[in-house]
PDB file of N, CA and C in Angstrom:
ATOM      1  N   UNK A   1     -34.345  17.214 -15.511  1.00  0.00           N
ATOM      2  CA  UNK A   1     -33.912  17.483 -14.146  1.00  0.00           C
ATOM      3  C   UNK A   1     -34.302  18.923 -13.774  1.00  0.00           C
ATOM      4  N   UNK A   2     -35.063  19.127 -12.381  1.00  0.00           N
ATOM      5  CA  UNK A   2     -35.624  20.404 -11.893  1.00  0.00           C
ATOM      6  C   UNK A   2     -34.374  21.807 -12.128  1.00  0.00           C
ATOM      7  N   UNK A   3     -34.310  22.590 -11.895  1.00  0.00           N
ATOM      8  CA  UNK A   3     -33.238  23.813 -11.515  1.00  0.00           C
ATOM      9  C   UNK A   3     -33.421  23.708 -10.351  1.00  0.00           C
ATOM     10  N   UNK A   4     -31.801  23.992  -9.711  1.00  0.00           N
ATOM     11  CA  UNK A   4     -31.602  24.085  -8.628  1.00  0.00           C
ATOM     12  C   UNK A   4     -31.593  25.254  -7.556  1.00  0.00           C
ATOM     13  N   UNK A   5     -31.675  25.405  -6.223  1.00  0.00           N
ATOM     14  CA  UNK A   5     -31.706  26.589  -5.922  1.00  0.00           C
ATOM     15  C   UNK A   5     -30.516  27.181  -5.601  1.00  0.00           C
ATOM     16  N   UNK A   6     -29.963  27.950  -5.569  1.00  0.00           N
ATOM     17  CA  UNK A   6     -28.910  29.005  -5.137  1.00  0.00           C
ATOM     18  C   UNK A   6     -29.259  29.351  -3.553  1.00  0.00           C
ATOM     19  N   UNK A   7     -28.487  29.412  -2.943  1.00  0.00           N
ATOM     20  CA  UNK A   7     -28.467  29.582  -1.225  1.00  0.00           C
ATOM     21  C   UNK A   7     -27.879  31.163  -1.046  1.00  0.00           C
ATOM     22  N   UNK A   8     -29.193  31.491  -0.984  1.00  0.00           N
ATOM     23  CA  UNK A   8     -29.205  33.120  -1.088  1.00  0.00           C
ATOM     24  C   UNK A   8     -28.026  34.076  -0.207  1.00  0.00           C
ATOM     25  N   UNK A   9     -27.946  33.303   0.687  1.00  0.00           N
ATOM     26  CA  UNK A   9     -26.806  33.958   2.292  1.00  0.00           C
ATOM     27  C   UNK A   9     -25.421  33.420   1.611  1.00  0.00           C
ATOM     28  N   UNK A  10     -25.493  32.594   0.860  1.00  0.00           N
ATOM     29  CA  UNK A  10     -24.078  31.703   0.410  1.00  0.00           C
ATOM     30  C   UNK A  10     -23.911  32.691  -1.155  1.00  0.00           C
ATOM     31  N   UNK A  11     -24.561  32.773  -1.442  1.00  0.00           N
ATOM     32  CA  UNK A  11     -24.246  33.674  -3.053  1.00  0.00           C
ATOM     33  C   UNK A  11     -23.739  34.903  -2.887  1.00  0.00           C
ATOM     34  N   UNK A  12     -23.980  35.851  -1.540  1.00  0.00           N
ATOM     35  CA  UNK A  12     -23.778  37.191  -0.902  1.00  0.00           C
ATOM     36  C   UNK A  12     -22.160  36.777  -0.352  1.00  0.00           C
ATOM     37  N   UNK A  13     -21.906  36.025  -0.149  1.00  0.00           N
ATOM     38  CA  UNK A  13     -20.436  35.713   1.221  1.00  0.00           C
ATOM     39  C   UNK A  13     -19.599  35.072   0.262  1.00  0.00           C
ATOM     40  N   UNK A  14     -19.691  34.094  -1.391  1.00  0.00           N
ATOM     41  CA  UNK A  14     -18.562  33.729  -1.253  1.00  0.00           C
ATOM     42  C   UNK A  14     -18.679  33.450  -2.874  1.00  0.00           C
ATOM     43  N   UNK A  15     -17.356  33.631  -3.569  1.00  0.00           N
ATOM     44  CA  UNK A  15     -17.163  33.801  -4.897  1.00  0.00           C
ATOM     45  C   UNK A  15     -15.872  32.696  -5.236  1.00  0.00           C
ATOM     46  N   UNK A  16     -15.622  32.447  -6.340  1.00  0.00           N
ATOM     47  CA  UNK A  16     -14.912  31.163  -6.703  1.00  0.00           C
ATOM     48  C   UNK A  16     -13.984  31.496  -7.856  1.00  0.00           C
ATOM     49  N   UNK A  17     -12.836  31.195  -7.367  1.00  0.00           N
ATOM     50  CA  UNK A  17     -11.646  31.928  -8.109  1.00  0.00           C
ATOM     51  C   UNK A  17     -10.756  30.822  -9.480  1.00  0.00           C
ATOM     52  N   UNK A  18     -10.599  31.426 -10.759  1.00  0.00           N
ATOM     53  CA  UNK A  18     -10.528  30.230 -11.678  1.00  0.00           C
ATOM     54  C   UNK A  18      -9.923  29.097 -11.086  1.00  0.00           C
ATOM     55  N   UNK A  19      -9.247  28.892 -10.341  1.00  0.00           N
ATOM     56  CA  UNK A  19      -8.741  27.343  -9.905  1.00  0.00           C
ATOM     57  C   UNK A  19      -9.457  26.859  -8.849  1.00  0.00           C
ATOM     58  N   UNK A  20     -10.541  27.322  -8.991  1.00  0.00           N
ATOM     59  CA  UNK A  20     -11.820  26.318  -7.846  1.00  0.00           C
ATOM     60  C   UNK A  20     -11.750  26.905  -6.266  1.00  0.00           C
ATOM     61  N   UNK A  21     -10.901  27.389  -6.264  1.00  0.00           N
ATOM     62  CA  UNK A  21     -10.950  28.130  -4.589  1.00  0.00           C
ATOM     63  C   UNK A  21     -11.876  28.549  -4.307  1.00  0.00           C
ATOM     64  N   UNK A  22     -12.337  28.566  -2.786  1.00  0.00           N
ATOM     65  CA  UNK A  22     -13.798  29.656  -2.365  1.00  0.00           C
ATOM     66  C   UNK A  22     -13.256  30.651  -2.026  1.00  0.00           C
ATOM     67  N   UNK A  23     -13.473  31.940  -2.404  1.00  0.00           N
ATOM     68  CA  UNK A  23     -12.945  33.075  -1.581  1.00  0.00           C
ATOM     69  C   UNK A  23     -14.526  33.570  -0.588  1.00  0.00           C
ATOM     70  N   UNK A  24     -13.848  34.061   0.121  1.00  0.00           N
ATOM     71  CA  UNK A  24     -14.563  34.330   1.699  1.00  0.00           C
ATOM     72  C   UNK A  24     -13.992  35.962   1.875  1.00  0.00           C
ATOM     73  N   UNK A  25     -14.701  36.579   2.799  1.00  0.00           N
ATOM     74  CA  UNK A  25     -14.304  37.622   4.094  1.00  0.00           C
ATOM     75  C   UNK A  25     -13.812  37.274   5.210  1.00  0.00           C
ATOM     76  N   UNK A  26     -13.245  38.107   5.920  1.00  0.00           N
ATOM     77  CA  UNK A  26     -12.936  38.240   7.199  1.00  0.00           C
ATOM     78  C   UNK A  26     -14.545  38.460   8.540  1.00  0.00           C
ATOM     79  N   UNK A  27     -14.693  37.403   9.121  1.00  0.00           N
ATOM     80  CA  UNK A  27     -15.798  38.373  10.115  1.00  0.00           C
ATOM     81  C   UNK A  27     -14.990  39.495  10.854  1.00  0.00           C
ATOM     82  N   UNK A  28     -15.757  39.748  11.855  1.00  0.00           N
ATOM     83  CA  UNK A  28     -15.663  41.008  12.951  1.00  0.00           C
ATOM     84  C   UNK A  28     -14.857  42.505  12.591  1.00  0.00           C
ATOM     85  N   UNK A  29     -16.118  42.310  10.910  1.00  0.00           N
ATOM     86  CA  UNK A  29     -15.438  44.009  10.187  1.00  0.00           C
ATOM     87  C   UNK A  29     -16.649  44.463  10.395  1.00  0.00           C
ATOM     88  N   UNK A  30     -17.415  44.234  11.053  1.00  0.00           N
ATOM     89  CA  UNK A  30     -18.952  45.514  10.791  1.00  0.00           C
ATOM     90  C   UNK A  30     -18.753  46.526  11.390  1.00  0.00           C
ATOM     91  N   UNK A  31     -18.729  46.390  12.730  1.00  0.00           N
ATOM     92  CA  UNK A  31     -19.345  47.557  13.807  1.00  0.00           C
ATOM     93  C   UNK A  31     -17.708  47.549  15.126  1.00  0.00           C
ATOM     94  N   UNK A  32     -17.720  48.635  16.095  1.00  0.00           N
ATOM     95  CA  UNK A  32     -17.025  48.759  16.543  1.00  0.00           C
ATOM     96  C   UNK A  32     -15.512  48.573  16.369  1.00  0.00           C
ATOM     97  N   UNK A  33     -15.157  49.591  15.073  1.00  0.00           N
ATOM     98  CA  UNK A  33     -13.629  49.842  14.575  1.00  0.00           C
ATOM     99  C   UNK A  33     -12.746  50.748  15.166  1.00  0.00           C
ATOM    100  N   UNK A  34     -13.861  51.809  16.317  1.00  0.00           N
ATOM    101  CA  UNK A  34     -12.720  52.607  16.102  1.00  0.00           C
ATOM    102  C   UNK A  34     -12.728  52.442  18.178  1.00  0.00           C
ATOM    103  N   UNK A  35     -11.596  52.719  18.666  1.00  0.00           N
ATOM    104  CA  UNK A  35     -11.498  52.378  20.211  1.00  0.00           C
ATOM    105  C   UNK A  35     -11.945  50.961  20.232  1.00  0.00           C
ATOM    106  N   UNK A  36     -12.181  50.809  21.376  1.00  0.00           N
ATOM    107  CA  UNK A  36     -12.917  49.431  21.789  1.00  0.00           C
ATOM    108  C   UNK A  36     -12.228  47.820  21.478  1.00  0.00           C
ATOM    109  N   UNK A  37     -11.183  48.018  21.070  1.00  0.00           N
ATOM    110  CA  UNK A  37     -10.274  47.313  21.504  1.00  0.00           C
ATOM    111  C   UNK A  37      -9.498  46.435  19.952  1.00  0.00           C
ATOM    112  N   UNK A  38     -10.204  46.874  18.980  1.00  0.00           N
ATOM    113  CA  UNK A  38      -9.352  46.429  17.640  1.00  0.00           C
ATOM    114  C   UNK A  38      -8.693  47.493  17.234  1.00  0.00           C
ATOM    115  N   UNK A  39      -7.093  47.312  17.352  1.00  0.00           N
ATOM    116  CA  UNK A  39      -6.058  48.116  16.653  1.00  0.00           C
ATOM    117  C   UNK A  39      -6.164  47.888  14.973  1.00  0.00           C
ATOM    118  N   UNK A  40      -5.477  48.698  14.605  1.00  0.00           N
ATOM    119  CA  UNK A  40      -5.646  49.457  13.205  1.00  0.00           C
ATOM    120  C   UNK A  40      -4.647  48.523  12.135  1.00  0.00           C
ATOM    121  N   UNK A  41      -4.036  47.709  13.281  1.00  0.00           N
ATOM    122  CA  UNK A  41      -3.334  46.177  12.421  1.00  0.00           C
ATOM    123  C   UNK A  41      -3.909  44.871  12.453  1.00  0.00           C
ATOM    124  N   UNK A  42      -5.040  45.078  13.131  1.00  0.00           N
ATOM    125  CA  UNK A  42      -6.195  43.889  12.954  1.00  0.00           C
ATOM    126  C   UNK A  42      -7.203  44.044  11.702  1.00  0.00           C
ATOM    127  N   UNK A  43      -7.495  45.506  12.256  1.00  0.00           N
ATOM    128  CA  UNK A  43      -8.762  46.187  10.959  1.00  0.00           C
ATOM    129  C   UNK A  43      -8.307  45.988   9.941  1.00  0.00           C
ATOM    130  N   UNK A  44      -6.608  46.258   9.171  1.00  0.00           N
ATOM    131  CA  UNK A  44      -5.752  46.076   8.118  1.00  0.00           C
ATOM    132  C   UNK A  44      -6.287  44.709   7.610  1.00  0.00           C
ATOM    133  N   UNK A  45      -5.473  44.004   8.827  1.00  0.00           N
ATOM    134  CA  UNK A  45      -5.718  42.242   8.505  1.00  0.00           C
ATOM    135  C   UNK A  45      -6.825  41.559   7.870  1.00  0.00           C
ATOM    136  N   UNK A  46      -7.950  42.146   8.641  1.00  0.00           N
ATOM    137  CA  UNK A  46      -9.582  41.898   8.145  1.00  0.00           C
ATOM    138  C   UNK A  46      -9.937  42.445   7.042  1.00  0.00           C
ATOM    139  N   UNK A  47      -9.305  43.292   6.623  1.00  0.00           N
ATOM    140  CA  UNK A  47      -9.531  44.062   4.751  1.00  0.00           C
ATOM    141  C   UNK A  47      -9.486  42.465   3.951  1.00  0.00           C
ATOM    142  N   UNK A  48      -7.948  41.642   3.853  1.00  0.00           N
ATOM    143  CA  UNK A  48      -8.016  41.254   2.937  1.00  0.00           C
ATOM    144  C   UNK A  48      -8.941  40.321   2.958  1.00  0.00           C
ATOM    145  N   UNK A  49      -9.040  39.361   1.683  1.00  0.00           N
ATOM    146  CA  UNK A  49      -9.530  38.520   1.095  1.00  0.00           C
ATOM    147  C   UNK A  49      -9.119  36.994   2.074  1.00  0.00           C
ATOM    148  N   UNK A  50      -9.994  36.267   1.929  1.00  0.00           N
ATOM    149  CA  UNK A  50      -9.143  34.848   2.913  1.00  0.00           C
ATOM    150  C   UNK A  50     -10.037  33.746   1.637  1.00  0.00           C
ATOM    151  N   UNK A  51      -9.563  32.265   2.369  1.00  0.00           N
ATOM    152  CA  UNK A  51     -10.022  30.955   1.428  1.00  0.00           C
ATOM    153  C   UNK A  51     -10.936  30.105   2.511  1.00  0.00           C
ATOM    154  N   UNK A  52     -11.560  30.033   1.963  1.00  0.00           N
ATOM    155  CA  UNK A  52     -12.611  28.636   2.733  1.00  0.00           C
ATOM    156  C   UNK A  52     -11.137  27.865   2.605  1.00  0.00           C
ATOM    157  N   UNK A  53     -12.218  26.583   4.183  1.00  0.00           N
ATOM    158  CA  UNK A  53     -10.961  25.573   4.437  1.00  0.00           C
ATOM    159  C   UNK A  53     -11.278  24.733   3.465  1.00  0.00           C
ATOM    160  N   UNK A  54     -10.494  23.798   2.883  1.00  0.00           N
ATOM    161  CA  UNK A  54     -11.206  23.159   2.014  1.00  0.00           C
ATOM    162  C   UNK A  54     -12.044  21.753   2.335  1.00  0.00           C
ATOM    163  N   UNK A  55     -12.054  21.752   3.619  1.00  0.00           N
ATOM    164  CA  UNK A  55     -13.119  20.895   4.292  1.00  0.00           C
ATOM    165  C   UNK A  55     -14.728  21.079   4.230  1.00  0.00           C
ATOM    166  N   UNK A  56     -14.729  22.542   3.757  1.00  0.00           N
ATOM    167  CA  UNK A  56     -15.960  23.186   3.622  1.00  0.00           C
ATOM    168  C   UNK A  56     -16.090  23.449   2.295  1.00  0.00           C
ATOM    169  N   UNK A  57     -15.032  23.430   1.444  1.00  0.00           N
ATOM    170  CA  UNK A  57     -15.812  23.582  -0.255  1.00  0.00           C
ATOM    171  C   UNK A  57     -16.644  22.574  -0.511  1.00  0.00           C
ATOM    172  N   UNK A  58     -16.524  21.476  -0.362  1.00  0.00           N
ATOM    173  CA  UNK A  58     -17.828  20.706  -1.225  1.00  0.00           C
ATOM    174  C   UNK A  58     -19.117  21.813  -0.538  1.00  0.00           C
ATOM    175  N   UNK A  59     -19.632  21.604   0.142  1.00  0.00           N
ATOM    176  CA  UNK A  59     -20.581  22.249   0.574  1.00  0.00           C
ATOM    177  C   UNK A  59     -21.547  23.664   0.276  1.00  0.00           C
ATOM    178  N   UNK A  60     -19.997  24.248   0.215  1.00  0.00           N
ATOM    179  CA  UNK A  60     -20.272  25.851  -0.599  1.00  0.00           C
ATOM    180  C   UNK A  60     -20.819  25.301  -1.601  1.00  0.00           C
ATOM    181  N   UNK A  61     -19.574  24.690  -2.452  1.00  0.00           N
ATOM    182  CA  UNK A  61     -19.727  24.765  -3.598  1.00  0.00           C
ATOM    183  C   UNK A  61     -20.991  23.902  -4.020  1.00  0.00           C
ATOM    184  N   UNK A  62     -21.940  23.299  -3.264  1.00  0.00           N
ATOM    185  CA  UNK A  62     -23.349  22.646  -3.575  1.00  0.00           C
ATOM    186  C   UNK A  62     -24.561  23.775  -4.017  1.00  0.00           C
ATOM    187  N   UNK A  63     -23.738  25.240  -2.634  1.00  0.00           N
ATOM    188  CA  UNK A  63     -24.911  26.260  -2.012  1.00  0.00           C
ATOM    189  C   UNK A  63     -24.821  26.968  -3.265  1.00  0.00           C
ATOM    190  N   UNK A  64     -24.188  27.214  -4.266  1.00  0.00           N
ATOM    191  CA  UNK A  64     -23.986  28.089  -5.440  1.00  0.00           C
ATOM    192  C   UNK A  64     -23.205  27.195  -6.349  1.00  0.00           C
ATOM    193  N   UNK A  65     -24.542  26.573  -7.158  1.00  0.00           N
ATOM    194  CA  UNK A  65     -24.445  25.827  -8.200  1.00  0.00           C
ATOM    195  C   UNK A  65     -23.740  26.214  -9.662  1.00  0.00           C
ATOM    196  N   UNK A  66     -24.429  27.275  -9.321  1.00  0.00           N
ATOM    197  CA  UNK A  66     -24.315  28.461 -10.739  1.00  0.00           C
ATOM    198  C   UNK A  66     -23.212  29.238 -11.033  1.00  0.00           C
ATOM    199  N   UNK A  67     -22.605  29.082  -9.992  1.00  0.00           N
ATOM    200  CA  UNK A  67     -21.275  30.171 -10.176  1.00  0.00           C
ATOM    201  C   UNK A  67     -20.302  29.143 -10.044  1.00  0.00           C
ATOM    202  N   UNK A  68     -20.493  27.566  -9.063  1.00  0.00           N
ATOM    203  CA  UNK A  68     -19.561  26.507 -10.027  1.00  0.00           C
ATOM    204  C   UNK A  68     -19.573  25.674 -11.111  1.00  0.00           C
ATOM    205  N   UNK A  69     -20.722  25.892 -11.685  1.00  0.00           N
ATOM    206  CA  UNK A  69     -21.133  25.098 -13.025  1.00  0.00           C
ATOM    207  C   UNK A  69     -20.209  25.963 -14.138  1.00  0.00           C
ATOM    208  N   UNK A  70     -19.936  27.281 -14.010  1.00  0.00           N
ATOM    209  CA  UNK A  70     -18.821  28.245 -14.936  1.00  0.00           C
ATOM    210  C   UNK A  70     -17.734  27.843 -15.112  1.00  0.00           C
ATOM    211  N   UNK A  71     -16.990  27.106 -13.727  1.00  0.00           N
ATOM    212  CA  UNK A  71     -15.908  26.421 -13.621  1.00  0.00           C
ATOM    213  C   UNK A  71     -15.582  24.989 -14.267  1.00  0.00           C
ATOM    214  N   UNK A  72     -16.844  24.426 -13.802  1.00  0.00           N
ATOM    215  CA  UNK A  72     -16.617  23.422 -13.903  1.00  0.00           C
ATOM    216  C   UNK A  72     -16.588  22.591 -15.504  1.00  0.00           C
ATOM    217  N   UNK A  73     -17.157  23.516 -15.847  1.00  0.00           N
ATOM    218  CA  UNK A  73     -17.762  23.011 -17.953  1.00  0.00           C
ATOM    219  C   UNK A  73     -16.051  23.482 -18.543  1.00  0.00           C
ATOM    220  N   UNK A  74     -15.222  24.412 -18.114  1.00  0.00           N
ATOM    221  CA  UNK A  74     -14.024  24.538 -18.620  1.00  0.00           C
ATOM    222  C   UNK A  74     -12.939  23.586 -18.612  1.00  0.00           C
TER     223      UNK A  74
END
């Protein structure tokens, strides 16, 4: 069986936590933090860590084979 590819934009955005979870970011942390209309308890909010829905893990978890094949052999 060929090797598979890794989904280069999907390997950068999302990592997989020992009980199979996708962990994700927050968007709308790049640019325009300071004025302009996000308070400093939104910016907070967007620090942490969040979960894919799990309507969308199969999918991830297709785009990065390699980092669930670790999981999955345990």
């Amino acid at each position: 069986m060929p090797k598979l590819k890794t989904h280069s934009g999907a390997k950068k955005r999302f990592n997989l936590t020992k009980t199979g979870k996708v962990k994700r970011a927050h968007a709308y942390k790049r640019h325009l933090l300071n004025g302009h209309g996000k308070t400093t308890k939104l910016k907070r909010g967007l620090r942490a860590g969040a979960y894919a829905d799990k309507t969308n893990e199969p999918a991830i978890k297709r785009m990065i084979p390699y980092k669930y094949e670790i999981y999955s052999l345990i």
